[in-house]
PDB file of N, CA and C in Angstrom:
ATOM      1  N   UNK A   1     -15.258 -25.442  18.882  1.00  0.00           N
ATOM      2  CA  UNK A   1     -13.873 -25.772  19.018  1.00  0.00           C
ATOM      3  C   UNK A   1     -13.289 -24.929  20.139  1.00  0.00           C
ATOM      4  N   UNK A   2     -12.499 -25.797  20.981  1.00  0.00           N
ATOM      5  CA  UNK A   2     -11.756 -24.606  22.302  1.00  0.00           C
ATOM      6  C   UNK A   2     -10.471 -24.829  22.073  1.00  0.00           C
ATOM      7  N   UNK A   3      -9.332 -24.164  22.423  1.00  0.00           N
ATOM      8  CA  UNK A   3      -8.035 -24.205  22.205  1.00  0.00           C
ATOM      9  C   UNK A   3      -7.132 -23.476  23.691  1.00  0.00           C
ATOM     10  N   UNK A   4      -6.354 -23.798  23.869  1.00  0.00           N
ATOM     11  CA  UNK A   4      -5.755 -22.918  24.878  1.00  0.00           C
ATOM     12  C   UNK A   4      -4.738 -22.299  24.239  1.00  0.00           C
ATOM     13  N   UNK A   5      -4.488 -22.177  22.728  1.00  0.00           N
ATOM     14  CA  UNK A   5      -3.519 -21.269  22.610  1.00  0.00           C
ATOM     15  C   UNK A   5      -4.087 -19.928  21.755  1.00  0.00           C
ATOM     16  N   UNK A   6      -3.729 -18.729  22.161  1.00  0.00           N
ATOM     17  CA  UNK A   6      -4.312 -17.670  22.005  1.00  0.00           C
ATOM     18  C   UNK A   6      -4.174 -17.496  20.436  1.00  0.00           C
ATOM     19  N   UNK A   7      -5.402 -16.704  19.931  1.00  0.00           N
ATOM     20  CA  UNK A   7      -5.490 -16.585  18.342  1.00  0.00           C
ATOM     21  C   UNK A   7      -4.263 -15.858  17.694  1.00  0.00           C
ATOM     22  N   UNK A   8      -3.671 -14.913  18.188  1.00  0.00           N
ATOM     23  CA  UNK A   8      -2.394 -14.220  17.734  1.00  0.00           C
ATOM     24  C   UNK A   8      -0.954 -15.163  17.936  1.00  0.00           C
ATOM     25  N   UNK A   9      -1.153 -16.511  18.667  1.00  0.00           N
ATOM     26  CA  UNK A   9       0.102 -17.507  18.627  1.00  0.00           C
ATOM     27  C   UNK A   9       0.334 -18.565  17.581  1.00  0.00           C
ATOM     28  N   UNK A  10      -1.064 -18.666  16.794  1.00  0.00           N
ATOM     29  CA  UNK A  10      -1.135 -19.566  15.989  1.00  0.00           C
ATOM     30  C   UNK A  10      -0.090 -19.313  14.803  1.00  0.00           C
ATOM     31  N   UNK A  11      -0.185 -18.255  14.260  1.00  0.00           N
ATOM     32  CA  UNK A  11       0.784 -18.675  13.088  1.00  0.00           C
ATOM     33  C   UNK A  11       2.668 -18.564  13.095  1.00  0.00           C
ATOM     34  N   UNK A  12       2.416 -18.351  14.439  1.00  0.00           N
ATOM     35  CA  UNK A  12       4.062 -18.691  14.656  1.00  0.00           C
ATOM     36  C   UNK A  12       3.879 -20.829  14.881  1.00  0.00           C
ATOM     37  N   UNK A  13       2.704 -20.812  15.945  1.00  0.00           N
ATOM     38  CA  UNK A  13       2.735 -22.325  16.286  1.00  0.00           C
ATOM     39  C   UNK A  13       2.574 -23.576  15.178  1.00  0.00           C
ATOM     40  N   UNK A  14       1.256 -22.870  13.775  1.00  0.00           N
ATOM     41  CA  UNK A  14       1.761 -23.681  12.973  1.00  0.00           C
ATOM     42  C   UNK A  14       3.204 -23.490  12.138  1.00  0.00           C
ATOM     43  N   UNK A  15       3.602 -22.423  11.832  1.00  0.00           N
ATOM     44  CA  UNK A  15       4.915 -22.099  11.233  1.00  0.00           C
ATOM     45  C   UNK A  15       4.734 -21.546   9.552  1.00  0.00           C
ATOM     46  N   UNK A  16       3.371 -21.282   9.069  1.00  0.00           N
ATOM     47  CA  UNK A  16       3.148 -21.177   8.196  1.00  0.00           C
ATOM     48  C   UNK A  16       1.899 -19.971   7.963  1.00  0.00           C
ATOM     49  N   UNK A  17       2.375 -18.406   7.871  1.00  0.00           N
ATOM     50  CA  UNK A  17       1.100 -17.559   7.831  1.00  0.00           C
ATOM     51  C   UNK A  17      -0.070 -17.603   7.252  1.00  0.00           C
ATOM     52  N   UNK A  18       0.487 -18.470   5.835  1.00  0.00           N
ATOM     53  CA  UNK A  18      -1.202 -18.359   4.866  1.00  0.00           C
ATOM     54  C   UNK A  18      -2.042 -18.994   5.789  1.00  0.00           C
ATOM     55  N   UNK A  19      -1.247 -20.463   6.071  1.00  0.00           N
ATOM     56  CA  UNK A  19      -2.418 -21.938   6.457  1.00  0.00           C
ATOM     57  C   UNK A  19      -2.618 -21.478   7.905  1.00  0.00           C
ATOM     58  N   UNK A  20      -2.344 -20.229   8.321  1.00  0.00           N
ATOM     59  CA  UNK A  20      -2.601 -19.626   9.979  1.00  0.00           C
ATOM     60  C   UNK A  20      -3.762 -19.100   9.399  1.00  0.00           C
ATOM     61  N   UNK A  21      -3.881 -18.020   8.259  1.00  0.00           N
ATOM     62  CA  UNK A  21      -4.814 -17.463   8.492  1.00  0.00           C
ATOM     63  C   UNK A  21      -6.231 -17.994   7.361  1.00  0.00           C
ATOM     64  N   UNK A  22      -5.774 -18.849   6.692  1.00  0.00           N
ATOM     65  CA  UNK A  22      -6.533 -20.116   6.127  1.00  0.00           C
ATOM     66  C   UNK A  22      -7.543 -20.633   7.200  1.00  0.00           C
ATOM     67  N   UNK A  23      -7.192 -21.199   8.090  1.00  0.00           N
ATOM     68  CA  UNK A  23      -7.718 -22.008   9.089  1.00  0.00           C
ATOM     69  C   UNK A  23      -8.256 -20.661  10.070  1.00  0.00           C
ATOM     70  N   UNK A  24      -7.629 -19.980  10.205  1.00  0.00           N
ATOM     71  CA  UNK A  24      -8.686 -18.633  11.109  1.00  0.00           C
ATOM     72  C   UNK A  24      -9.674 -18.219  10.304  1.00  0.00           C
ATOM     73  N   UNK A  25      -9.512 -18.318   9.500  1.00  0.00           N
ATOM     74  CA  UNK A  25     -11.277 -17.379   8.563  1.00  0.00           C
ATOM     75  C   UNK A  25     -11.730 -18.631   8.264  1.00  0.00           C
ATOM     76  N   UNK A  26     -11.737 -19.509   8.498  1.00  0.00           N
ATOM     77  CA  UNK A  26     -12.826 -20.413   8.240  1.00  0.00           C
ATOM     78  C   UNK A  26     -13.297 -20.748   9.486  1.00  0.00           C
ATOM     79  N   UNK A  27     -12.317 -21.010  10.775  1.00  0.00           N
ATOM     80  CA  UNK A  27     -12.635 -21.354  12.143  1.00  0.00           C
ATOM     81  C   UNK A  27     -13.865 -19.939  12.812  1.00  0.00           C
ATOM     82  N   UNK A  28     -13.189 -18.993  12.415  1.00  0.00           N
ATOM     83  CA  UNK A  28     -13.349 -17.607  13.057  1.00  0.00           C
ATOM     84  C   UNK A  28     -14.141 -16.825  12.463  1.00  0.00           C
ATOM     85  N   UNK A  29     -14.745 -17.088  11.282  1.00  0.00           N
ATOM     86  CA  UNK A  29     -15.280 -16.162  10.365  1.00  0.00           C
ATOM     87  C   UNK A  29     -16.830 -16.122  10.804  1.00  0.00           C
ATOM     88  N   UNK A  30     -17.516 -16.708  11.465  1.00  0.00           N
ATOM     89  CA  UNK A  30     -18.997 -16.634  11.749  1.00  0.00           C
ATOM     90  C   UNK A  30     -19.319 -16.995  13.363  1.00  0.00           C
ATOM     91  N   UNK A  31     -18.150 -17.273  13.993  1.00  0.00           N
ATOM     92  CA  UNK A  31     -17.747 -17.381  15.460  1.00  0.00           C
ATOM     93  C   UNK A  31     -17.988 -16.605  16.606  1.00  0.00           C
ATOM     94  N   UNK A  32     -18.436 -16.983  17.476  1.00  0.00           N
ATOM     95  CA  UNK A  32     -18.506 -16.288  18.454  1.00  0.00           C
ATOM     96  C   UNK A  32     -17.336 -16.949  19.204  1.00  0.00           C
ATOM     97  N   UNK A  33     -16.737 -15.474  19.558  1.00  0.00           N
ATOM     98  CA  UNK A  33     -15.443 -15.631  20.379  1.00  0.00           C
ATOM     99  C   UNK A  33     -15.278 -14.614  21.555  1.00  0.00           C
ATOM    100  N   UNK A  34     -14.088 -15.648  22.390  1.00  0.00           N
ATOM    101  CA  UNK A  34     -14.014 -14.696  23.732  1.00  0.00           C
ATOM    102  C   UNK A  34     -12.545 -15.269  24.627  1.00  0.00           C
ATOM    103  N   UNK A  35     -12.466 -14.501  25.191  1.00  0.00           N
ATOM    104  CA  UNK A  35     -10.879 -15.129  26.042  1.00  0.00           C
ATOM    105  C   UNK A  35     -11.439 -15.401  27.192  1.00  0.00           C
ATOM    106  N   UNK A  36     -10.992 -16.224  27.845  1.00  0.00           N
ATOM    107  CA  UNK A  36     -11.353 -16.308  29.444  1.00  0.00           C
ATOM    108  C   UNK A  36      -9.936 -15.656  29.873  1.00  0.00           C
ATOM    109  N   UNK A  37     -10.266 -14.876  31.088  1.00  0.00           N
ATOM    110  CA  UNK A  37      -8.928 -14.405  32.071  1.00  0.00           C
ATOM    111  C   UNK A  37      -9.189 -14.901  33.182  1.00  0.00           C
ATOM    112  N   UNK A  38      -8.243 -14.879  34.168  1.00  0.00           N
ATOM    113  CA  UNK A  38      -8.240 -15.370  35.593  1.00  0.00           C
ATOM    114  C   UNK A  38      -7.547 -16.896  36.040  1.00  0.00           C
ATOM    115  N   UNK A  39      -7.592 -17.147  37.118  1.00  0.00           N
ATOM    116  CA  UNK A  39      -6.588 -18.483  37.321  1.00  0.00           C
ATOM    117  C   UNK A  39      -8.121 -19.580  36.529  1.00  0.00           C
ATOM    118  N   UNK A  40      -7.168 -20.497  36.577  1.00  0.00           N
ATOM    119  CA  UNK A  40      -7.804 -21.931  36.794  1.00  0.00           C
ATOM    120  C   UNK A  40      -8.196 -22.207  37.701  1.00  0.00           C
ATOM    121  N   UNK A  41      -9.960 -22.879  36.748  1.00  0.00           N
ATOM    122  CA  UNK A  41     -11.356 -23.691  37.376  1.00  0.00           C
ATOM    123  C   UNK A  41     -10.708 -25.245  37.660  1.00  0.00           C
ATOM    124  N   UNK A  42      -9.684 -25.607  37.025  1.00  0.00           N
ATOM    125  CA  UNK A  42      -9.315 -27.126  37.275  1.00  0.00           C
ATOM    126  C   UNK A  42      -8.759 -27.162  39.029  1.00  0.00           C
ATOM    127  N   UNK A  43      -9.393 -28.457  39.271  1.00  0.00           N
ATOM    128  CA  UNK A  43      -8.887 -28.704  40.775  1.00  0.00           C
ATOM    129  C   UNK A  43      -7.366 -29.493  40.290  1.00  0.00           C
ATOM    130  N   UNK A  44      -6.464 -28.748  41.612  1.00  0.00           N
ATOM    131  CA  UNK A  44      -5.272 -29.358  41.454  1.00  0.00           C
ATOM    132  C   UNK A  44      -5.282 -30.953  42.310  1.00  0.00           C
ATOM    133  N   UNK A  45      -3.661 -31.213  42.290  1.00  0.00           N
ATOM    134  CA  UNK A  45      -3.771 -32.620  42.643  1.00  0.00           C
ATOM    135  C   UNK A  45      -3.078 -32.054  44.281  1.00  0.00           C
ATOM    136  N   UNK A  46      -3.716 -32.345  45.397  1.00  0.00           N
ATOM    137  CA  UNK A  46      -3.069 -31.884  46.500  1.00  0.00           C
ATOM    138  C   UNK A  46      -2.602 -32.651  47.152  1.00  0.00           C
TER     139      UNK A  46
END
């Protein structure tokens, strides 16, 4: 699963802490995880 919104935004974005962290320990619990930094690989429209 990929997401572009960072793991610490989720439970404001769903609006609900349990079902934030419900859905993180099941998503996240055996996961390999990582952030990408830096601009964007997408080509723009020029």
């Amino acid at each position: 699963m990929t997401s572009q919104l960072p793991r610490e935004n989720w439970h404001e974005w769903i609006g609900d802490e349990t079902l934030a962290d419900a859905i993180q320990g099941r998503l996240v619990h055996n996961a390999c995880t990582f952030d990408l930094k830096g601009p964007s690989r997408r080509k723009t429209k020029g």
